[in-house]
PDB file of N, CA and C in Angstrom:
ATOM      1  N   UNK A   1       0.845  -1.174   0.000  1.00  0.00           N
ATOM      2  CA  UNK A   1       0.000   0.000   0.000  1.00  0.00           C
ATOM      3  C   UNK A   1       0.895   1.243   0.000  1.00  0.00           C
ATOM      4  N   UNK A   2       0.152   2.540  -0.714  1.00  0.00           N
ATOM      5  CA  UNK A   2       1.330   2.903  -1.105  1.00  0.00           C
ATOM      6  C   UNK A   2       1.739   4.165   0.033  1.00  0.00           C
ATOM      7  N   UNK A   3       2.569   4.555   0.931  1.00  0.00           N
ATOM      8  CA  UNK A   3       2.337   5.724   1.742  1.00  0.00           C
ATOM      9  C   UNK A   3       1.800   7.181   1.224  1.00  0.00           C
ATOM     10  N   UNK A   4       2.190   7.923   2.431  1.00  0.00           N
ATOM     11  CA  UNK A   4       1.505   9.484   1.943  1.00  0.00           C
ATOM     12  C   UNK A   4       2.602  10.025   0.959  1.00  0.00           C
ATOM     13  N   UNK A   5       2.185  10.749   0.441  1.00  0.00           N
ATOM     14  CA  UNK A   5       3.019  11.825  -0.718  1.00  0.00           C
ATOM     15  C   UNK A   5       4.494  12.172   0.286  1.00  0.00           C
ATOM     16  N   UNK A   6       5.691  12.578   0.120  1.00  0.00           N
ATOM     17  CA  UNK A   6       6.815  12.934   0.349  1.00  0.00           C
ATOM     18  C   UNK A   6       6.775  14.299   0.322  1.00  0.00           C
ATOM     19  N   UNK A   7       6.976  15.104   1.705  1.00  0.00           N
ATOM     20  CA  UNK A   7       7.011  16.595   1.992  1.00  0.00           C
ATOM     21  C   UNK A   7       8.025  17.471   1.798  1.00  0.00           C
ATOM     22  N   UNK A   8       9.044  16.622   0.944  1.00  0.00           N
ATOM     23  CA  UNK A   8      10.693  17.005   0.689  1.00  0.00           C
ATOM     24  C   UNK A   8      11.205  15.700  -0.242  1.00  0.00           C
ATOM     25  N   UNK A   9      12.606  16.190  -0.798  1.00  0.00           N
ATOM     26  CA  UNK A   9      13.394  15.187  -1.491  1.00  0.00           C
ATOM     27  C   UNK A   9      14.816  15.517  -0.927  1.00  0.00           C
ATOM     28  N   UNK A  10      15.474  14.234  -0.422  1.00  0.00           N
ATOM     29  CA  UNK A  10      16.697  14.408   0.178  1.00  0.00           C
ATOM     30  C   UNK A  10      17.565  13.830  -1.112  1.00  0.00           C
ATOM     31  N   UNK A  11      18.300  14.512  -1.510  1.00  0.00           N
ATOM     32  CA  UNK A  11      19.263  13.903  -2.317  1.00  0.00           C
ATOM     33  C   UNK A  11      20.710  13.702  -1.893  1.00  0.00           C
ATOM     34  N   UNK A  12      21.265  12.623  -2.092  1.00  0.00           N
ATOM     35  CA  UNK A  12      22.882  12.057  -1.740  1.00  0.00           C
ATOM     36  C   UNK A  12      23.521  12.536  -2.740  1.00  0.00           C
ATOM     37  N   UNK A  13      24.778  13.109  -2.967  1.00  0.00           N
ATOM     38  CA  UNK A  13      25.565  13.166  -4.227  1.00  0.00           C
ATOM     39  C   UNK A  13      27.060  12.498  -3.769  1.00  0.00           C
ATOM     40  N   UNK A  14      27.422  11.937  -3.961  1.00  0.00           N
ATOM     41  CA  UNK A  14      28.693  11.071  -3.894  1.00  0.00           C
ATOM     42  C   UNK A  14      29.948  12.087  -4.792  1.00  0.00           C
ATOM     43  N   UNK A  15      30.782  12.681  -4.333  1.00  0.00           N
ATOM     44  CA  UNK A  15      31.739  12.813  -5.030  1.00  0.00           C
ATOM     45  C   UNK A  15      32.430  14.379  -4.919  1.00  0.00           C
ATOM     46  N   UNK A  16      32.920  14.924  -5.559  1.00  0.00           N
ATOM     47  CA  UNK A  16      33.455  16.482  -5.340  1.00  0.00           C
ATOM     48  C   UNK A  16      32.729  17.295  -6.491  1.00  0.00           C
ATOM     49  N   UNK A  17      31.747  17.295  -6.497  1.00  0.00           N
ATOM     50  CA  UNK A  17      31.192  18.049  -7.277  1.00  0.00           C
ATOM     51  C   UNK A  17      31.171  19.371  -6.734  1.00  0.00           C
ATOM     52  N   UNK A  18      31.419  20.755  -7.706  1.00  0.00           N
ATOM     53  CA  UNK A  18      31.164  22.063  -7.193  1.00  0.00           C
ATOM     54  C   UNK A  18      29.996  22.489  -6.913  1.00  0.00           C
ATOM     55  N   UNK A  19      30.100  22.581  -5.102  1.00  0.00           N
ATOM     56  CA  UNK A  19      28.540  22.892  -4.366  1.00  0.00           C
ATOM     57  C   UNK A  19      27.424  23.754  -4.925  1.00  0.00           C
ATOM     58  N   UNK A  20      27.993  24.937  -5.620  1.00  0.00           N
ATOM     59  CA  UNK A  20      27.342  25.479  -6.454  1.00  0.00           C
ATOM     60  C   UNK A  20      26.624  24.759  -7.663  1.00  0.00           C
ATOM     61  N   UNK A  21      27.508  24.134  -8.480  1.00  0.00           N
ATOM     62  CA  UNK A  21      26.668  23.475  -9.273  1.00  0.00           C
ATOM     63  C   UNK A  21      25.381  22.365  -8.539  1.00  0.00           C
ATOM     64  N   UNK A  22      25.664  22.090  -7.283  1.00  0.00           N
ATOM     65  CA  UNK A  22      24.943  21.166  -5.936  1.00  0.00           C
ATOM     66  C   UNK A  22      23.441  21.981  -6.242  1.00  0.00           C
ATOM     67  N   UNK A  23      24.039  22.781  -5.648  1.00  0.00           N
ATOM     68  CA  UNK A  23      22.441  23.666  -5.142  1.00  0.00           C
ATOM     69  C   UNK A  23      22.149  24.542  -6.589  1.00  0.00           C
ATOM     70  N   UNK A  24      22.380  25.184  -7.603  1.00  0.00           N
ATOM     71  CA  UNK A  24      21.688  25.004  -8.873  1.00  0.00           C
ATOM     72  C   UNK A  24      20.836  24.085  -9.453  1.00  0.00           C
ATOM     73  N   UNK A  25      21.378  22.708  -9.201  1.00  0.00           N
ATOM     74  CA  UNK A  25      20.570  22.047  -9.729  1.00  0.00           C
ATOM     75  C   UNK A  25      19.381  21.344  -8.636  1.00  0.00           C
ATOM     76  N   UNK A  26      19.765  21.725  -7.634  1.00  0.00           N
ATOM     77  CA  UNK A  26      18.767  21.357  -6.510  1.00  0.00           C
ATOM     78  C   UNK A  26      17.038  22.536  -6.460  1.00  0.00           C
ATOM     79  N   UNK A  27      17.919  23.513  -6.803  1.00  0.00           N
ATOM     80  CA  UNK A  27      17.092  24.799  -6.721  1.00  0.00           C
ATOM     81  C   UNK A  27      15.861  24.287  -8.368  1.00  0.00           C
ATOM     82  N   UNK A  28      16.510  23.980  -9.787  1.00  0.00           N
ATOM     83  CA  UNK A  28      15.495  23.711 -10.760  1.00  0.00           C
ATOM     84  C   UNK A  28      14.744  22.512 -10.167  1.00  0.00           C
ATOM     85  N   UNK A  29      15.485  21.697  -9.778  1.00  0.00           N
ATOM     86  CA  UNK A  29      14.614  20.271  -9.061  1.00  0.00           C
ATOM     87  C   UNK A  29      13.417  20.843  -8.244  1.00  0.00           C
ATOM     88  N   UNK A  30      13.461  21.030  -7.424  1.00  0.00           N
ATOM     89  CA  UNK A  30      12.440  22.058  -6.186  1.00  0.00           C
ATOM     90  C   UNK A  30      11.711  22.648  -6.909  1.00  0.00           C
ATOM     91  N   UNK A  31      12.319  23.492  -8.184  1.00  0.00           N
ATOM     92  CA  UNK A  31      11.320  24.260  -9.079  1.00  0.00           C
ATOM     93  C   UNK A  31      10.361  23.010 -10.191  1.00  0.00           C
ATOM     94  N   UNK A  32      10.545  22.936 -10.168  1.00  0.00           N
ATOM     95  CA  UNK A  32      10.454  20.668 -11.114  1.00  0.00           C
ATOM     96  C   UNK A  32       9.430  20.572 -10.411  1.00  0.00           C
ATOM     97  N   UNK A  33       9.626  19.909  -9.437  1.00  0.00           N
ATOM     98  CA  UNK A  33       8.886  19.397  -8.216  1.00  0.00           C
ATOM     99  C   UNK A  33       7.882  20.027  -7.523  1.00  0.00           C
ATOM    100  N   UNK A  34       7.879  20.923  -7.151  1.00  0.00           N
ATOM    101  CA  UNK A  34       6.942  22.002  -6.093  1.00  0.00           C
ATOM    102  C   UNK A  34       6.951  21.435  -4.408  1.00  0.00           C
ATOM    103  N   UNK A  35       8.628  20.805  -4.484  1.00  0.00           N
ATOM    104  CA  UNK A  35       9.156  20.128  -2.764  1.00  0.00           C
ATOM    105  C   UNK A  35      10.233  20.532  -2.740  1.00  0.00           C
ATOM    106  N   UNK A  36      10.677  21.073  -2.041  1.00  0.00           N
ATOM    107  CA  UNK A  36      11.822  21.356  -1.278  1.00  0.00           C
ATOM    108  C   UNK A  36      12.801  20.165  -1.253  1.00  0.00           C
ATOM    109  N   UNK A  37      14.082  20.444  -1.616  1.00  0.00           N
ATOM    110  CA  UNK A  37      15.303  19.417  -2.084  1.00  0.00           C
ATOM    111  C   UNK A  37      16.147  19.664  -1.395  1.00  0.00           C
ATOM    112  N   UNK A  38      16.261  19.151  -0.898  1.00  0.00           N
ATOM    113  CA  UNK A  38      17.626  18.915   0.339  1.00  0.00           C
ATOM    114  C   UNK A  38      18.808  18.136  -0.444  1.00  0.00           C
ATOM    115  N   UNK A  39      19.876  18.732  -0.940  1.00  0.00           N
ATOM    116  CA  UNK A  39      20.903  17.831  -1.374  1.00  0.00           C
ATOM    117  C   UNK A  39      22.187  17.611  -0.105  1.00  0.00           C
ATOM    118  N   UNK A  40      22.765  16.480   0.092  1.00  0.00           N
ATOM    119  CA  UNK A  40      23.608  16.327   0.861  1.00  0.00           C
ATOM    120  C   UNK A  40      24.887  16.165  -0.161  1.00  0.00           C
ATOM    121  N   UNK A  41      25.948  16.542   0.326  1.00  0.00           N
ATOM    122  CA  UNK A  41      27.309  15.988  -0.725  1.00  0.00           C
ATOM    123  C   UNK A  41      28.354  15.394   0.099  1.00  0.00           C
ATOM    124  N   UNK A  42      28.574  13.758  -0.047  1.00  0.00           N
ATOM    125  CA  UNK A  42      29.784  13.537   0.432  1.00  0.00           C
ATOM    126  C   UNK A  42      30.772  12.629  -0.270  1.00  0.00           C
ATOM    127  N   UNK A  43      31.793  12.887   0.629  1.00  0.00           N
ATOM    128  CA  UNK A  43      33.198  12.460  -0.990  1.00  0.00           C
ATOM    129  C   UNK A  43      33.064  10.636  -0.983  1.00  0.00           C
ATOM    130  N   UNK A  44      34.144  10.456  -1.647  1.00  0.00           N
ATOM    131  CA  UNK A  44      33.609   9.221  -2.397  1.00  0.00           C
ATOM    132  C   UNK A  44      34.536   8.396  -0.348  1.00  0.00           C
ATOM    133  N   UNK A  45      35.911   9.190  -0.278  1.00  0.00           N
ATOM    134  CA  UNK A  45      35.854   8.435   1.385  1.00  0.00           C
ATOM    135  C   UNK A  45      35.037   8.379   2.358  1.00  0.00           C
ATOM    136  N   UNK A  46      34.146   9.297   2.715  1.00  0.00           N
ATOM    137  CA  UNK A  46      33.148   9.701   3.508  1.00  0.00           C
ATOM    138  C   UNK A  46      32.148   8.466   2.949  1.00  0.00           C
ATOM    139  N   UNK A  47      31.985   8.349   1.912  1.00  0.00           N
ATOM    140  CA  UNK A  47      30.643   7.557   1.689  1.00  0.00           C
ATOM    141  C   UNK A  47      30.988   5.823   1.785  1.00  0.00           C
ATOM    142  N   UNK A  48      32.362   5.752   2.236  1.00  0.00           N
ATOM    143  CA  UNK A  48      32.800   4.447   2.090  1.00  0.00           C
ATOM    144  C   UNK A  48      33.493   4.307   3.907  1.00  0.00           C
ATOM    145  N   UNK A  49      33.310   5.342   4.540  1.00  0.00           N
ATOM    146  CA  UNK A  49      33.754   4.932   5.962  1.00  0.00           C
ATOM    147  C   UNK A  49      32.304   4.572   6.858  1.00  0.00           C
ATOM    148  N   UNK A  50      32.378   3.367   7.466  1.00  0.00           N
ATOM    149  CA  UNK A  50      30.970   2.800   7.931  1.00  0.00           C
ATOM    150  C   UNK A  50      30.900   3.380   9.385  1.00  0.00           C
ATOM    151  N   UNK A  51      31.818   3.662   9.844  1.00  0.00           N
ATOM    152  CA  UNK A  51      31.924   5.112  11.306  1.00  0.00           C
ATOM    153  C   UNK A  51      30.719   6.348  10.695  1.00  0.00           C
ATOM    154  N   UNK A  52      30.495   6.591   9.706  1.00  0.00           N
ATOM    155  CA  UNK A  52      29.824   7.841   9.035  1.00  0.00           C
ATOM    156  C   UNK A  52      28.468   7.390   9.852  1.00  0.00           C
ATOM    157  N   UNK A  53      27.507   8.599  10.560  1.00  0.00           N
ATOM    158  CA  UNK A  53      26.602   8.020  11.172  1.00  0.00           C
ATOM    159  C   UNK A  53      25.540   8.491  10.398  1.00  0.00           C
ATOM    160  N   UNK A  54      25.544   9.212   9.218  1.00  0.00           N
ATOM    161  CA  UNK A  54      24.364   9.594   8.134  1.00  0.00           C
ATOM    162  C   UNK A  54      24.747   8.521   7.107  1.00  0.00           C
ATOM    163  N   UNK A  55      25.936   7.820   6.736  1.00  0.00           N
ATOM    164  CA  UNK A  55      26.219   7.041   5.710  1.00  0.00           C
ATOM    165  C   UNK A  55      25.512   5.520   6.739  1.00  0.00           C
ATOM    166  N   UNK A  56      26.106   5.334   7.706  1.00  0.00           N
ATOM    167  CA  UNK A  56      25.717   4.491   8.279  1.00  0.00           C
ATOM    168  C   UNK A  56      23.758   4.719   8.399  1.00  0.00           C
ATOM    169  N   UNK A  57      23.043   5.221   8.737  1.00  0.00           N
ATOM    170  CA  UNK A  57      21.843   5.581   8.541  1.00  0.00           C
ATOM    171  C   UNK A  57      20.947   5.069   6.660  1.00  0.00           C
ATOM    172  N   UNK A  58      21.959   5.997   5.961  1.00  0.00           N
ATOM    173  CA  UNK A  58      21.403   5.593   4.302  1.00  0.00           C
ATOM    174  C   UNK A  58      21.635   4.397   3.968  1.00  0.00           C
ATOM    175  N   UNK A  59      22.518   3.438   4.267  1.00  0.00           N
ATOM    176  CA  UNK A  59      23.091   1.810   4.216  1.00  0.00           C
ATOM    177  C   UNK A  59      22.167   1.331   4.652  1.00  0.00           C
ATOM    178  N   UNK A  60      21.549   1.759   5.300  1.00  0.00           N
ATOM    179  CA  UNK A  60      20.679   0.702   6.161  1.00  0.00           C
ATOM    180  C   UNK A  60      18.579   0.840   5.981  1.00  0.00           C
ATOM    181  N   UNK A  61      18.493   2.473   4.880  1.00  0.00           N
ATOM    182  CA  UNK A  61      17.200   2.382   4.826  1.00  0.00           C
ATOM    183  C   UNK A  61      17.422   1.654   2.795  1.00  0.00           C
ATOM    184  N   UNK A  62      16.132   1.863   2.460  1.00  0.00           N
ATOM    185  CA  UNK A  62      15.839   1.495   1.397  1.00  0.00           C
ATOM    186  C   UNK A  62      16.484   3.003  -0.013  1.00  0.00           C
ATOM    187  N   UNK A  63      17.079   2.374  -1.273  1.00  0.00           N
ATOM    188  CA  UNK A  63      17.848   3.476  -1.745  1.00  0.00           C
ATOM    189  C   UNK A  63      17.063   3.506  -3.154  1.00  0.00           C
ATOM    190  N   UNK A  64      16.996   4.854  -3.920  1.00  0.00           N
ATOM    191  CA  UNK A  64      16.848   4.894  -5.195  1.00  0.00           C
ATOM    192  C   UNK A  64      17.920   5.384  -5.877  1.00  0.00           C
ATOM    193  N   UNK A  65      18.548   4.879  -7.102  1.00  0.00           N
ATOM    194  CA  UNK A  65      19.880   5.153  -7.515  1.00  0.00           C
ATOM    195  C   UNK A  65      19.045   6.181  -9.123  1.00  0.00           C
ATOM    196  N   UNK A  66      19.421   7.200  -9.103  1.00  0.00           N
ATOM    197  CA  UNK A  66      18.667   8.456 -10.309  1.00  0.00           C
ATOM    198  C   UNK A  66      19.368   8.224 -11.381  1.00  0.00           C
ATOM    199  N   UNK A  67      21.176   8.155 -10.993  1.00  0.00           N
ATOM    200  CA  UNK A  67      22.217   8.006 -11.739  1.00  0.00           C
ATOM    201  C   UNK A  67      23.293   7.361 -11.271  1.00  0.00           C
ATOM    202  N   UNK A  68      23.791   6.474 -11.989  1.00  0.00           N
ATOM    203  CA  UNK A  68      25.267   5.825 -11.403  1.00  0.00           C
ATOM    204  C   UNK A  68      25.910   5.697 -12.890  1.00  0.00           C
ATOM    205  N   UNK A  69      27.253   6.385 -12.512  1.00  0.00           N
ATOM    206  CA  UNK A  69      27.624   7.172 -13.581  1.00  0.00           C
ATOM    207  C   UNK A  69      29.226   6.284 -13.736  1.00  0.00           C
ATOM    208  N   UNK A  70      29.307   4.631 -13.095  1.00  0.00           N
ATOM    209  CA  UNK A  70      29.779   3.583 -13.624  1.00  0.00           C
ATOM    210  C   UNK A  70      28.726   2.988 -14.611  1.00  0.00           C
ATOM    211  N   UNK A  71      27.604   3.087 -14.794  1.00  0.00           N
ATOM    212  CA  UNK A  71      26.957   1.876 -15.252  1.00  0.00           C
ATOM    213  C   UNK A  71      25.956   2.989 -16.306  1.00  0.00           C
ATOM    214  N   UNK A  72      25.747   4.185 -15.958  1.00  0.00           N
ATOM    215  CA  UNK A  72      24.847   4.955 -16.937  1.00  0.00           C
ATOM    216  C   UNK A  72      25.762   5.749 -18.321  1.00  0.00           C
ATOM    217  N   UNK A  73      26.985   6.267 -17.709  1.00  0.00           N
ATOM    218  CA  UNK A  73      27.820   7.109 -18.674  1.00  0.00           C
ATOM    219  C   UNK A  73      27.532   6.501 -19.929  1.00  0.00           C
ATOM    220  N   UNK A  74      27.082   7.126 -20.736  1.00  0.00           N
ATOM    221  CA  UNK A  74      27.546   6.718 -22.669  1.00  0.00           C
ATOM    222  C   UNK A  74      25.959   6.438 -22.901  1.00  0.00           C
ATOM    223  N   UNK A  75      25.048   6.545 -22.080  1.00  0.00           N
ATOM    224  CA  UNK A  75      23.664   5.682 -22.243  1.00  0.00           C
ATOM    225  C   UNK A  75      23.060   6.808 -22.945  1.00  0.00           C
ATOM    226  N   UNK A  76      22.181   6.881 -24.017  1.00  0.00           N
ATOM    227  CA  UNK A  76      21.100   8.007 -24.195  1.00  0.00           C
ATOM    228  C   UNK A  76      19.750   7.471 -23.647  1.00  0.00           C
ATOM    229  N   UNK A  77      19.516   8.686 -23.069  1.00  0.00           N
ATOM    230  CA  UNK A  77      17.730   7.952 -23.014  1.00  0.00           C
ATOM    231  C   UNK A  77      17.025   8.031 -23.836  1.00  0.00           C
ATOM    232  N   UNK A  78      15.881   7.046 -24.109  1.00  0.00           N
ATOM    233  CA  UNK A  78      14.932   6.802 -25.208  1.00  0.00           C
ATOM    234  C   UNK A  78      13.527   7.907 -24.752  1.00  0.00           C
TER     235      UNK A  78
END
């Protein structure tokens, strides 16, 4: 059954991306959406030390992957 609607979108970004470009594209998302986008950014060590108590937290709920950019790069979408 399916729950209530989502009052926000938390997004993970894995990597060193420039924060600015972070929250640009968080800001059209939100505008996309009509929810408030919370992006988090952490580096690719941070997301691989299991001491992390927000990494440790996301490991352990249920994940949606948007992009993984080992396995998507080169893809066009249809």
């Amino acid at each position: 059954m399916p729950g209530l609607p989502p009052g926000d979108v938390d997004v993970l970004v894995v990597g060193t991306p420039a924060r600015a470009d972070v929250y640009a594209a968080s800001d059209v998302a939100q505008e996309t959406l009509g929810l408030p986008v919370n992006p988090t950014v952490r580096t690719v060590e941070q997301w691989t030390q299991p001491t992390d108590n927000l990494v440790r937290e996301i490991r352990s709920s249920p994940l949606v992957t948007v992009l993984d950019l080992d396995t998507d790069q080169g893809k066009e979408s249809s």
